[in-house]
Protein backbone atom coordinates (compact mmCIF):
# COMPACT_ATOMS: atom_id res chain seq x y z
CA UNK A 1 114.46 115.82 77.02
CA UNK A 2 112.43 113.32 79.32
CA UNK A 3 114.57 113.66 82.78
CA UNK A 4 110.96 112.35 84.88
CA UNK A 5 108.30 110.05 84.20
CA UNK A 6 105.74 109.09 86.55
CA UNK A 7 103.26 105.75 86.71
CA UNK A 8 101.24 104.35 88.48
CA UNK A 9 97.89 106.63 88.99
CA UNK A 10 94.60 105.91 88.23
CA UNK A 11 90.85 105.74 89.31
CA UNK A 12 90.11 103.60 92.78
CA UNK A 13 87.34 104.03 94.85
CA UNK A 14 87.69 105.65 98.41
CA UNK A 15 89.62 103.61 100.94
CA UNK A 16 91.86 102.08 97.61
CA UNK A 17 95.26 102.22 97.52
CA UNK A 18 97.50 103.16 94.28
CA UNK A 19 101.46 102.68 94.11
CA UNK A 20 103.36 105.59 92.01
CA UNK A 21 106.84 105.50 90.89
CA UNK A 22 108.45 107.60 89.42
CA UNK A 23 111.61 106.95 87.25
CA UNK A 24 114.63 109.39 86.93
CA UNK A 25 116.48 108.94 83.59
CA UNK A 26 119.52 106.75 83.38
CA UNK A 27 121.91 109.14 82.78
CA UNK A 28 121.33 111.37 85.71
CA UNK A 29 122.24 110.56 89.03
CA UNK A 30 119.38 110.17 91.05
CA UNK A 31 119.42 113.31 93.50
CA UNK A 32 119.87 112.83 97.62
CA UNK A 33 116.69 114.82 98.13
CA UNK A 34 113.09 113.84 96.20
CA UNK A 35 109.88 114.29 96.84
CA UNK A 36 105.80 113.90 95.29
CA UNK A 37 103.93 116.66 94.74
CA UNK A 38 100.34 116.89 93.80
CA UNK A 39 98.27 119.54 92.19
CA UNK A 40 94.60 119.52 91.69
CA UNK A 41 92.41 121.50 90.05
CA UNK A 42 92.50 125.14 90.22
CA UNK A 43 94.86 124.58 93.06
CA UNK A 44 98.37 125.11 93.53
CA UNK A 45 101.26 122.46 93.22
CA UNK A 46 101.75 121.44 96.54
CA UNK A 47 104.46 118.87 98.28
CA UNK A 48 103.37 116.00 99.89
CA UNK A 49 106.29 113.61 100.81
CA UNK A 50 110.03 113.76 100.63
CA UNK A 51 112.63 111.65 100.91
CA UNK A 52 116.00 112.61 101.78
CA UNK A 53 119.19 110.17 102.17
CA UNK A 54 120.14 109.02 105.49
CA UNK A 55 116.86 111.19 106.77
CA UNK A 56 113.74 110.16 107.74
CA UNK A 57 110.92 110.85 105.42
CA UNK A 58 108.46 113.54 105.90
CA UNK A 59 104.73 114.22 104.74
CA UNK A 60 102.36 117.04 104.51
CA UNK A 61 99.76 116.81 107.43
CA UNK A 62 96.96 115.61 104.74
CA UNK A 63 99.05 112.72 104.00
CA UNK A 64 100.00 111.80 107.23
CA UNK A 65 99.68 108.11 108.34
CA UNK A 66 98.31 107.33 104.94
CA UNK A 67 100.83 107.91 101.96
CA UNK A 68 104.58 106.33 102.02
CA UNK A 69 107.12 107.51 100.11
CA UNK A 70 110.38 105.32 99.20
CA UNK A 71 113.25 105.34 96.78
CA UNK A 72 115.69 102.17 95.13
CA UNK A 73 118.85 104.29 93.99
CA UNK A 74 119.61 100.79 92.30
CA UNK A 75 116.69 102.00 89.81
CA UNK A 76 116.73 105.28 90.03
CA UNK A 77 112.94 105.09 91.11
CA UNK A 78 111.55 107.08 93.67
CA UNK A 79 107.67 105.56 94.90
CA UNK A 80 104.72 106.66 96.83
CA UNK A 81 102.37 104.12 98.10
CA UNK A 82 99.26 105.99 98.73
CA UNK A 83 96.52 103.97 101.20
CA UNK A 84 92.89 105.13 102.28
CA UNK A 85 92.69 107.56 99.63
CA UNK A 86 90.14 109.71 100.04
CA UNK A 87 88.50 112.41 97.25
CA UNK A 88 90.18 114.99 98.21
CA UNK A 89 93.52 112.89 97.04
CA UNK A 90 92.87 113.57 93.14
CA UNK A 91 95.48 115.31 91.47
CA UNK A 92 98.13 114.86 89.14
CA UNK A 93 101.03 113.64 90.91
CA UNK A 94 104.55 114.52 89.80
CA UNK A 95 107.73 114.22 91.60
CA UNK A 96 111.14 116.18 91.45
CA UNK A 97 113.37 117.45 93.71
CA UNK A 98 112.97 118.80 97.02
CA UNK A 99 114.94 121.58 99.23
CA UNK A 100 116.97 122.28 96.48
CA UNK A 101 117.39 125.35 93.38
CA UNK A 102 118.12 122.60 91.11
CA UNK A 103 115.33 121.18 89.71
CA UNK A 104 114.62 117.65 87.07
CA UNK A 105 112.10 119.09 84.13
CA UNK A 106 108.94 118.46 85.17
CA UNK A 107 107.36 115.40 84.20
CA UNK A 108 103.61 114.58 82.63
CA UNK A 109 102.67 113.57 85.86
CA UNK A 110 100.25 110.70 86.86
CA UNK A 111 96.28 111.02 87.26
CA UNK A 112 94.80 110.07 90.36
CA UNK A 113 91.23 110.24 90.71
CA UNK A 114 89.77 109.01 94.02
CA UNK A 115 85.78 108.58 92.95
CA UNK A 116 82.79 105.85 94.40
């Protein structure tokens, strides 16, 4: 049962910009609290930008200044416009829910590869 899916990645050189989205089934009602996460290899899944209604958003310290995350509850879409990526950006991106026990099944994520 497909509850995620995530689009958008790809390969750009450093300095590109890429602009993920990730879609939340129809039939579930988009949750107040999302968020990106990344994980690259051999590394851990980490968080990098959540969104929260009625909050403003908030980013890991990596991200900072470079990545924006949005959401249209009219779509049940949740993006993350990522700007002067760097290498150290490449990871499969996958988003879900943030400061919550309830969690969306995880998703097949999106491949970002940041490479000259």
């Amino acid at each position: 049962q497909v509850q995620v899916v995530e689009s958008g990645g790809g390969l750009v050189q450093p300095g590109g910009s890429l602009r993920l989205s990730c879609a939340v089934a129809e039939h579930i009602y988009m949750p107040a609290a999302m968020g990106w996460y990344r994980q690259a290899p051999g590394k851990q899944r980490e968080l990098v930008a959540g969104i929260t209604q009625g909050r403003a958003p908030n980013y890991a310290d990596s991200v900072k200044g470079r990545f924006t995350i949005s959401r249209d509850n009219a779509k049940n879409t949740v993006y993350l416009q990522m700007d002067s990526l760097k290498p150290e950006d490449t990871a499969i991106y996958y988003c879900n829910t943030i400061n919550s026990p309830v969690r969306l099944l995880w998703g097949q994520g999106t491949q970002v590869t940041v490479s000259s």
